[in-house]
Protein backbone atom coordinates (compact mmCIF):
# COMPACT_ATOMS: atom_id res chain seq x y z
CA UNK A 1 -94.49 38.39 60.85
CA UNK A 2 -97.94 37.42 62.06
CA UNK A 3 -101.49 39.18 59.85
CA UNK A 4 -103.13 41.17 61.66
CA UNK A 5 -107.56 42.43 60.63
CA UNK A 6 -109.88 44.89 62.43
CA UNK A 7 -112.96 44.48 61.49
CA UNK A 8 -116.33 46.55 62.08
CA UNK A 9 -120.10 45.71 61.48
CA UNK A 10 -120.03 47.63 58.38
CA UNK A 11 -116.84 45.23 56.71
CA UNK A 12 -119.10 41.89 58.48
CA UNK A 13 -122.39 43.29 56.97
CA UNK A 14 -120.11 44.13 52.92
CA UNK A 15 -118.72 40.73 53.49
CA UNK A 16 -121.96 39.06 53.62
CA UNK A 17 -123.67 41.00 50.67
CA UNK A 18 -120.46 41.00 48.23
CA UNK A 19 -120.15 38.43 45.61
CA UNK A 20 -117.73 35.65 46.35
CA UNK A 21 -115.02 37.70 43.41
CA UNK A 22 -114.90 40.61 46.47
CA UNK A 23 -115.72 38.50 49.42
CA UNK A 24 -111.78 39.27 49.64
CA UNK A 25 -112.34 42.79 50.08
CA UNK A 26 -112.19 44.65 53.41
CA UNK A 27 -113.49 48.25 54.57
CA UNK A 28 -113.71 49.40 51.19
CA UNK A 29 -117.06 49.74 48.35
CA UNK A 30 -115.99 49.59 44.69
CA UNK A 31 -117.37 53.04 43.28
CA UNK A 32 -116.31 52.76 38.97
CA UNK A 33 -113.61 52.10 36.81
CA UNK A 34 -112.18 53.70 34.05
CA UNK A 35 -110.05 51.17 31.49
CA UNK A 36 -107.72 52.71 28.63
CA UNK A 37 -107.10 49.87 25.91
CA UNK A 38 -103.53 49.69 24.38
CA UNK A 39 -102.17 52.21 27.44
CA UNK A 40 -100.63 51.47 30.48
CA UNK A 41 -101.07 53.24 33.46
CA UNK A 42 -98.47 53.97 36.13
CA UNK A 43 -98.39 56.13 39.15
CA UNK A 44 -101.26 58.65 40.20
CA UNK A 45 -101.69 61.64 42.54
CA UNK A 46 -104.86 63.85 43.00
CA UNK A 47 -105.71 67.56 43.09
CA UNK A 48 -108.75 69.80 44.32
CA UNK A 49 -109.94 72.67 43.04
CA UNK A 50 -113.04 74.66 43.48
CA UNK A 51 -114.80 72.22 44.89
CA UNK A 52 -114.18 69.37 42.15
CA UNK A 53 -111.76 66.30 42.61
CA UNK A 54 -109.59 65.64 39.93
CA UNK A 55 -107.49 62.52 39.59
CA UNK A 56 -104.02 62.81 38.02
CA UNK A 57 -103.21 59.71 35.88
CA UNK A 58 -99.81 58.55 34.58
CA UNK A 59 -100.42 56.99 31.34
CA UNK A 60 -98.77 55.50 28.73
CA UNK A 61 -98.82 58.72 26.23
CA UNK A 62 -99.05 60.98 28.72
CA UNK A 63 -100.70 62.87 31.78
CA UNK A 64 -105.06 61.93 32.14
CA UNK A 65 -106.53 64.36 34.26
CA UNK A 66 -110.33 62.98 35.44
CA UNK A 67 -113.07 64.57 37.39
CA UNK A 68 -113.79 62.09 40.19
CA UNK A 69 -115.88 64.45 42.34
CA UNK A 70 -118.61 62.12 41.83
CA UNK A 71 -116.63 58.87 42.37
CA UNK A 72 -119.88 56.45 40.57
CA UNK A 73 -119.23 58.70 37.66
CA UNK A 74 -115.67 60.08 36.84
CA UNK A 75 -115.31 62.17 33.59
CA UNK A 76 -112.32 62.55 31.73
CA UNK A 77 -111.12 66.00 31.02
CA UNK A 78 -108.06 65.61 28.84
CA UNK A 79 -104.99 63.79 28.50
CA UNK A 80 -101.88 65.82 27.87
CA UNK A 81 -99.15 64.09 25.78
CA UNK A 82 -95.47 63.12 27.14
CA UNK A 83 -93.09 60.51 26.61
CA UNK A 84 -94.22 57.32 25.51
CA UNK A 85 -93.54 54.91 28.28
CA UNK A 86 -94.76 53.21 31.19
CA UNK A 87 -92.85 55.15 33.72
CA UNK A 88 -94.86 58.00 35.20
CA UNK A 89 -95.02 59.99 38.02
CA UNK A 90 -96.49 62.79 39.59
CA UNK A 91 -96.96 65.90 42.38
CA UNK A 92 -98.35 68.83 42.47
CA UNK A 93 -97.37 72.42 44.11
CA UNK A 94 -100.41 74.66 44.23
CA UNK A 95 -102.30 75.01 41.77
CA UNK A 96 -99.31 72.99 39.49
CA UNK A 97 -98.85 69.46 38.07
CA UNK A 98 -95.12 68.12 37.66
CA UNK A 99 -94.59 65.02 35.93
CA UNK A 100 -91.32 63.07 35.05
CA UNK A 101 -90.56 60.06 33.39
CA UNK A 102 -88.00 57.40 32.14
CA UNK A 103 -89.42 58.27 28.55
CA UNK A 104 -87.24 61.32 29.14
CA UNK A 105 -87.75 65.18 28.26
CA UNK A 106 -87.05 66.15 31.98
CA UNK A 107 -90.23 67.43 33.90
CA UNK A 108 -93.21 68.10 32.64
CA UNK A 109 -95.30 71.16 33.89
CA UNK A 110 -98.54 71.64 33.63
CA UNK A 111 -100.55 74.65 34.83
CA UNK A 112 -103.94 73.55 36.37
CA UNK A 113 -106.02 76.65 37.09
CA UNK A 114 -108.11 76.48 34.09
CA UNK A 115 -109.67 73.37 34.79
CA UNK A 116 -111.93 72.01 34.32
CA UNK A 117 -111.46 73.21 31.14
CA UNK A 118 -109.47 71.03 29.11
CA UNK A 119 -107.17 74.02 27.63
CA UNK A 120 -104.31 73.73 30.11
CA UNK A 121 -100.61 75.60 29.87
CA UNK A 122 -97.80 73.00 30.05
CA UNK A 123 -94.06 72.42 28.86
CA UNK A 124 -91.16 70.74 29.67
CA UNK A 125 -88.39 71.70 31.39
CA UNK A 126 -85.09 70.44 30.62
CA UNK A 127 -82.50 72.45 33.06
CA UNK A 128 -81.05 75.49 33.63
CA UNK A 129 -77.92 77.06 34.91
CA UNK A 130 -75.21 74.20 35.39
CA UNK A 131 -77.47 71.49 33.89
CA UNK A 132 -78.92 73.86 31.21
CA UNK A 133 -80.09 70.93 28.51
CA UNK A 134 -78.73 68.03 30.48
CA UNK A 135 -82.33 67.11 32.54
CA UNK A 136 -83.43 64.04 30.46
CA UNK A 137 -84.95 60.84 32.31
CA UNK A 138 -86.36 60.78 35.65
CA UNK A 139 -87.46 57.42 37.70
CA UNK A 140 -89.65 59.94 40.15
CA UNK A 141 -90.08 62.92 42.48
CA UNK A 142 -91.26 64.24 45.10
CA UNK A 143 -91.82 68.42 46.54
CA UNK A 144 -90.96 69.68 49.86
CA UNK A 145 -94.30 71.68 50.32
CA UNK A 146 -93.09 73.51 53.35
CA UNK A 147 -89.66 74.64 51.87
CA UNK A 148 -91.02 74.69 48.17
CA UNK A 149 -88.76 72.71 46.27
CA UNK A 150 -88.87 69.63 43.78
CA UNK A 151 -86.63 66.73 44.05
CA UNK A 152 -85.95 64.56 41.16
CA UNK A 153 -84.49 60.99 41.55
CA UNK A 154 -82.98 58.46 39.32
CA UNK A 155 -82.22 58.99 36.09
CA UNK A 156 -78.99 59.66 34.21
CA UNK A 157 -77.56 63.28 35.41
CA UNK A 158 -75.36 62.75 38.46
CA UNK A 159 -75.86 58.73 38.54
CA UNK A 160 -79.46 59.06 39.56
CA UNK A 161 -78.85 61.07 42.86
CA UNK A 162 -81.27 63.75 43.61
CA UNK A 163 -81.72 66.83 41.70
CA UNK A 164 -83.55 69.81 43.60
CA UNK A 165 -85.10 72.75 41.99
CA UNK A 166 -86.70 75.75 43.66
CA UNK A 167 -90.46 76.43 42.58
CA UNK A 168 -91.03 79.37 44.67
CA UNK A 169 -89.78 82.22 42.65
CA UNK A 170 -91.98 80.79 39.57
CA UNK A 171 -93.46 77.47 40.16
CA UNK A 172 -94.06 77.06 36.29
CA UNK A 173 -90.22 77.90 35.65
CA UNK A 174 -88.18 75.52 38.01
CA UNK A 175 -84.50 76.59 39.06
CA UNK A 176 -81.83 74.32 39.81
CA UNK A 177 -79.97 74.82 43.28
CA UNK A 178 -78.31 71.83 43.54
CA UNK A 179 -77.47 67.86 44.03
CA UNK A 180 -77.21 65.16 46.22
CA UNK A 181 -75.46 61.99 44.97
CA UNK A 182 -73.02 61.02 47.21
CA UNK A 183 -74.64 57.64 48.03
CA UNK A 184 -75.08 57.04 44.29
CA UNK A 185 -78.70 56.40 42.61
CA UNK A 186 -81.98 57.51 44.40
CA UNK A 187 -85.15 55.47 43.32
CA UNK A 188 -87.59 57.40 45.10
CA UNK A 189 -88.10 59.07 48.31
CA UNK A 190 -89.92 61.98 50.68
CA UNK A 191 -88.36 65.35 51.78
CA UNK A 192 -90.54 67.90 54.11
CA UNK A 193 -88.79 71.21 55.93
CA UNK A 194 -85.51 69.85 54.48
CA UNK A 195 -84.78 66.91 55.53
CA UNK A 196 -84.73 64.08 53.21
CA UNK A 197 -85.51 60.47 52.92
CA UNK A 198 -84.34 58.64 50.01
CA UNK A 199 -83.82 55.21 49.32
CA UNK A 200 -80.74 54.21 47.57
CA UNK A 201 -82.69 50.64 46.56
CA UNK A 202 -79.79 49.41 45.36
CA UNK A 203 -77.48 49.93 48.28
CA UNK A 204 -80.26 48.08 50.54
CA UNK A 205 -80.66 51.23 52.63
CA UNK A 206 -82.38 54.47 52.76
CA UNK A 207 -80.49 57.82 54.35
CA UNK A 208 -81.65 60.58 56.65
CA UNK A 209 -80.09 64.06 55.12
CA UNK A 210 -79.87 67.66 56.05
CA UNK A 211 -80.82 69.41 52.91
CA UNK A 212 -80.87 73.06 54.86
CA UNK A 213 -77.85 74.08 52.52
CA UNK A 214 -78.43 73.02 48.83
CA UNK A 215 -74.89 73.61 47.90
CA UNK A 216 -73.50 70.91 50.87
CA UNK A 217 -75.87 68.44 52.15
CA UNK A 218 -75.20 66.58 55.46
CA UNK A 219 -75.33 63.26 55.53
CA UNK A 220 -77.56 62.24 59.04
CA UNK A 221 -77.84 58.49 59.09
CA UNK A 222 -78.90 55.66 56.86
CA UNK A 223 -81.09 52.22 57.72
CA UNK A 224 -80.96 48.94 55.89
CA UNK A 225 -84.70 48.25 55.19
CA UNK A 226 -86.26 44.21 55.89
CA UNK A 227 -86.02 43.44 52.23
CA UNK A 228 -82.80 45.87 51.60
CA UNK A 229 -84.44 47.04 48.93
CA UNK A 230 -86.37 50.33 49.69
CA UNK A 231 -88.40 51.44 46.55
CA UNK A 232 -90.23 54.55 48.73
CA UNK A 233 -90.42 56.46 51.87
CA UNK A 234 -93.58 58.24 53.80
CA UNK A 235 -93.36 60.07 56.97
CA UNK A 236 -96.37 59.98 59.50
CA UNK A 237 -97.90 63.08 60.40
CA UNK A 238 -96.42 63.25 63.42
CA UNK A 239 -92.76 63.46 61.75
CA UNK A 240 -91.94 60.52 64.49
CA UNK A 241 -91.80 57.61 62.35
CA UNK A 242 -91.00 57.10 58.66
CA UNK A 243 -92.56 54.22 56.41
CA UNK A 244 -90.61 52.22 53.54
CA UNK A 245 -91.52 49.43 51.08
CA UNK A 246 -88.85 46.65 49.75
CA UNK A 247 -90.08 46.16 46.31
CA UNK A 248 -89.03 42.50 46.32
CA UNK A 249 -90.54 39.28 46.20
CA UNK A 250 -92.04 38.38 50.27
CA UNK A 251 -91.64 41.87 50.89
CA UNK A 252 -92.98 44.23 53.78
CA UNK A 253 -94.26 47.65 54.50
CA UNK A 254 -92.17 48.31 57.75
CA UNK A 255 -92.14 51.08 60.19
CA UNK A 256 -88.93 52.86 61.92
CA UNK A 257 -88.81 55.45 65.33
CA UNK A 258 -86.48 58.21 63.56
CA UNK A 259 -87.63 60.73 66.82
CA UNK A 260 -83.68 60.75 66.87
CA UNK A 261 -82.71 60.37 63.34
CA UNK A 262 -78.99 59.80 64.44
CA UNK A 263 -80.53 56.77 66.53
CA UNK A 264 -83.18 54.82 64.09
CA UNK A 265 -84.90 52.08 65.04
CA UNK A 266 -86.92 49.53 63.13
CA UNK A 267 -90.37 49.16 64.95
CA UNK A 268 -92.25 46.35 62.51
CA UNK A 269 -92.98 44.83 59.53
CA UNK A 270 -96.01 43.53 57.77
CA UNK A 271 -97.25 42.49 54.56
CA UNK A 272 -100.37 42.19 52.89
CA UNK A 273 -100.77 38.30 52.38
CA UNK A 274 -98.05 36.66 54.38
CA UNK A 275 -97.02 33.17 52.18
CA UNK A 276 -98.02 34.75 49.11
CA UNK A 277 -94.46 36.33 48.08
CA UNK A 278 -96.64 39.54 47.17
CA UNK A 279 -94.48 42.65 46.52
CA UNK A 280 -95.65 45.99 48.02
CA UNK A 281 -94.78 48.95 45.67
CA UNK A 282 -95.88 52.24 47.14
CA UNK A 283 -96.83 54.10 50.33
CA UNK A 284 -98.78 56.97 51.47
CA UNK A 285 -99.34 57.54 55.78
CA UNK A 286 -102.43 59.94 56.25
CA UNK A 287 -103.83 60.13 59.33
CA UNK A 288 -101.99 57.35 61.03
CA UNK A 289 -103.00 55.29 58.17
CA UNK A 290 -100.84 54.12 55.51
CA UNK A 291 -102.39 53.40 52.06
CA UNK A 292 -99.97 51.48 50.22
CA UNK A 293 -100.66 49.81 46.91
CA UNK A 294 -99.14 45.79 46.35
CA UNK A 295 -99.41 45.26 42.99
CA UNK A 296 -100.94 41.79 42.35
CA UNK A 297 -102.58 41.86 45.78
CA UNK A 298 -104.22 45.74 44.84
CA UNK A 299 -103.88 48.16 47.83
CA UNK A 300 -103.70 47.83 51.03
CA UNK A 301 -105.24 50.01 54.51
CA UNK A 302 -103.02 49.96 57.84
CA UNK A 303 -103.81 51.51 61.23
CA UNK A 304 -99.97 52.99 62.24
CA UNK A 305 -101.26 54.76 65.33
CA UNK A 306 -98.55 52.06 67.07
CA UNK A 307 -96.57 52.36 64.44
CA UNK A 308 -94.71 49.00 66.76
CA UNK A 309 -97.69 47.30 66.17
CA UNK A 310 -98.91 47.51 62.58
CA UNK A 311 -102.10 46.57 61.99
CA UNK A 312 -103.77 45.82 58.53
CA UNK A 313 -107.58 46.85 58.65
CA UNK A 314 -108.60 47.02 55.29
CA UNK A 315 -108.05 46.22 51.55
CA UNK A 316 -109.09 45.96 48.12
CA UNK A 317 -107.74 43.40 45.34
CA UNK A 318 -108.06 45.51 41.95
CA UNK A 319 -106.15 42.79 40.40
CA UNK A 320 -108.20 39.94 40.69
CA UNK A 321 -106.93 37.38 37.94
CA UNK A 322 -103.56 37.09 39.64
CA UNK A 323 -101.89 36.75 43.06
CA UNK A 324 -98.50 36.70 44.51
CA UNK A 325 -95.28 37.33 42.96
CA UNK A 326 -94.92 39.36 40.08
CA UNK A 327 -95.20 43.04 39.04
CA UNK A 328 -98.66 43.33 37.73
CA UNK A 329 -101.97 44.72 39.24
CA UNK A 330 -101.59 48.39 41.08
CA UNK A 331 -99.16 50.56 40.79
CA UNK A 332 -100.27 53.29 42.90
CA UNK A 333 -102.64 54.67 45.48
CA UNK A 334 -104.00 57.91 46.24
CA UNK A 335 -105.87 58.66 49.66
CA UNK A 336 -105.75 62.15 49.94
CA UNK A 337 -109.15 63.46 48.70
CA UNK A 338 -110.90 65.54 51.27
CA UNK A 339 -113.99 63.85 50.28
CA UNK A 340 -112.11 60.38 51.52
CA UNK A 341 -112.31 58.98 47.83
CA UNK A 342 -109.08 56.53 46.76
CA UNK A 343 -107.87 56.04 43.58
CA UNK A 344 -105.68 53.21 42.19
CA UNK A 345 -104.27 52.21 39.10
CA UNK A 346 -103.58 48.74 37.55
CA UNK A 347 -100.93 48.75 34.82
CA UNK A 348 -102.06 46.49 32.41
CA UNK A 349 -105.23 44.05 32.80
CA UNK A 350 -105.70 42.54 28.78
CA UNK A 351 -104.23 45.13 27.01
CA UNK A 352 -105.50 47.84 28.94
CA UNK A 353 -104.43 50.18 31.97
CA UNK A 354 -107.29 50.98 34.37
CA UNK A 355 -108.18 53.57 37.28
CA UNK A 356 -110.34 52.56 40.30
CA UNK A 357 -112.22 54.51 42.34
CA UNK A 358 -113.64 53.62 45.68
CA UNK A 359 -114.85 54.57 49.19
CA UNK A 360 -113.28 53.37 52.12
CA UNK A 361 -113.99 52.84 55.65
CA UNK A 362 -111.70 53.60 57.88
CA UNK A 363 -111.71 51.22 61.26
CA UNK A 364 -109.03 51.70 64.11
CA UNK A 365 -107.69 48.49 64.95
């Protein structure tokens, strides 16, 4: 796969004022960092709320929620505690944090309408109904906004196929409606208007499912991924073309035509530094971008308007003491500020997770 740059005058004109350390860094201005000795940090996701920007932080001990609205000087709220452990994740449903982990306790909840005062509601919630008790570890999640309803993947319950809860009748208080695990464990993956895209990492493949009726899913398709070994999903806004990432060693960020979901095609492939056996972890498409972070190689800005012609156009190395292989540096990337602000998390830089914030520039390729 051949590496593809746009540039613009504004990237030539950062290029020649940056320091040699971020002469590496493309379309985007380093705005302030946040470090938390003795924590790690995993994924991230953001909210808004009259008229403040708050990132959502996965750490270590639990949930940091930060005031970014003025990205050269975030504030920390609070941090809300949870399972010690480096697994995190996060989404939110109005005005509602949900949080799992592989620390267990099942999902977090966290009402966010008091903020930003640091007094928030939360619990966890462990099941109901058939799995009343049973909801314990979860790898990650993801809410189908338009239909209202969390999915949970990995874990133990059901071999790590997806759990889905409705959050409509009481978004604080999910209820269970049902499973999908006939293709086994489910690492990650996206769902909008019911249809779902998970990837089954293990199995090499992610699958296209109706999940219209809770009680019997319909299987649609499934697509071995470049790397067969899809750790996440993203679909563009046009609902044309789906994203994944193979979080393996050489890995890419490819793109598929699912327009016919009983008829998927792979479009392309590309990776952040091609030769460097870099390993891409997550994705996010906004705007016919996608925003996807790489761990040792930091995050990563691609123009998917062809989404069969993929073309990187930006980037930022948050990691800069390593390169290549390996499963340090970022975790995750969030791009969906209406102010434009990103945030990104390292995991662990000398004992200490950390959360960058920074402005980018976005340049059609």
């Amino acid at each position: 796969m051949h590496f593809r740059y746009a540039f613009s005058t504004w990237s030539l004109l950062a290029l020649l004022a940056a320091s040699p350390l971020g002469a590496q860094n493309i379309n985007t201005a380093f705005r302030s960092k946040i470090t938390y000795p003795g924590q790690t940090l995993a994924n991230i996701w953001g909210y808004e709320s009259r008229g403040h920007e708050y990132a959502l932080v996965g750490g270590q001990l639990g949930l940091i929620i930060i005031d970014i609205t003025n990205p050269d000087l975030p504030q920390q709220i609070v941090q809300i505690p949870g399972p010690d452990n480096l697994w995190k994740e996060i989404k939110t449903y109005k005005h509602y944090a949900y949080i799992t982990s592989e620390g267990g306790q099942g999902i977090q909840v966290v009402d966010l309408t008091a903020l930003p005062s640091p007094i928030l509601q939360s619990h966890f919630y462990t099941g109901d109904g058939a799995i009343l008790g049973q909801l314990n570890t979860i790898h990650a999640l993801h809410i189908d906004e338009t239909k209202g309803f969390l999915y949970a993947w990995g874990g133990g319950l059901f071999g790590g196929g997806a759990k889905i809860f409705d959050l409509k009748p009481d978004p604080y208080n999910p209820v269970y409606v049902g499973k999908y695990d006939q293709l086994g464990y489910i690492h990650d993956g996206y769902v909008d208007n019911d249809t779902m895209y998970s990837c089954h990492i293990y199995a090499g493949q992610f699958a296209v499912v109706n999940m219209a009726d809770k009680s019997a899913p319909e299987l649609i398709n499934t697509q071995t991924t470049p790397n067969a070994f899809p750790h996440n999903t993203w679909l563009t806004d046009d609902r044309r073309t789906i994203l994944t990432t193979d979080e393996r060693t050489n890995s890419y960020l490819a793109s598929y035509d699912i327009s016919d979901p009983t008829d998927i095609k792979l479009l392309d492939k590309i990776q952040g530094t091609p030769g460097s056996g870099s390993i891409v972890h997550n994705t996010y498409a906004m705007r016919n971008w996608a925003i996807s972070s790489w761990y040792k190689d930091g995050f990563t800005m691609v123009d998917v308007t062809r989404p069969d012609n993929l073309v990187q156009v930006g980037n930022h190395d948050t990691y800069p003491s390593g390169q290549g292989d390996g499963f340090e540096g970022c975790w995750g990337v969030y791009p969906f500020f209406t102010s434009g602000t990103i945030i990104a998390s390292n995991i662990n830089v000398g004992g200490a997770g950390e959360l960058w914030v920074l402005s980018p520039n976005y340049v059609r390729a």
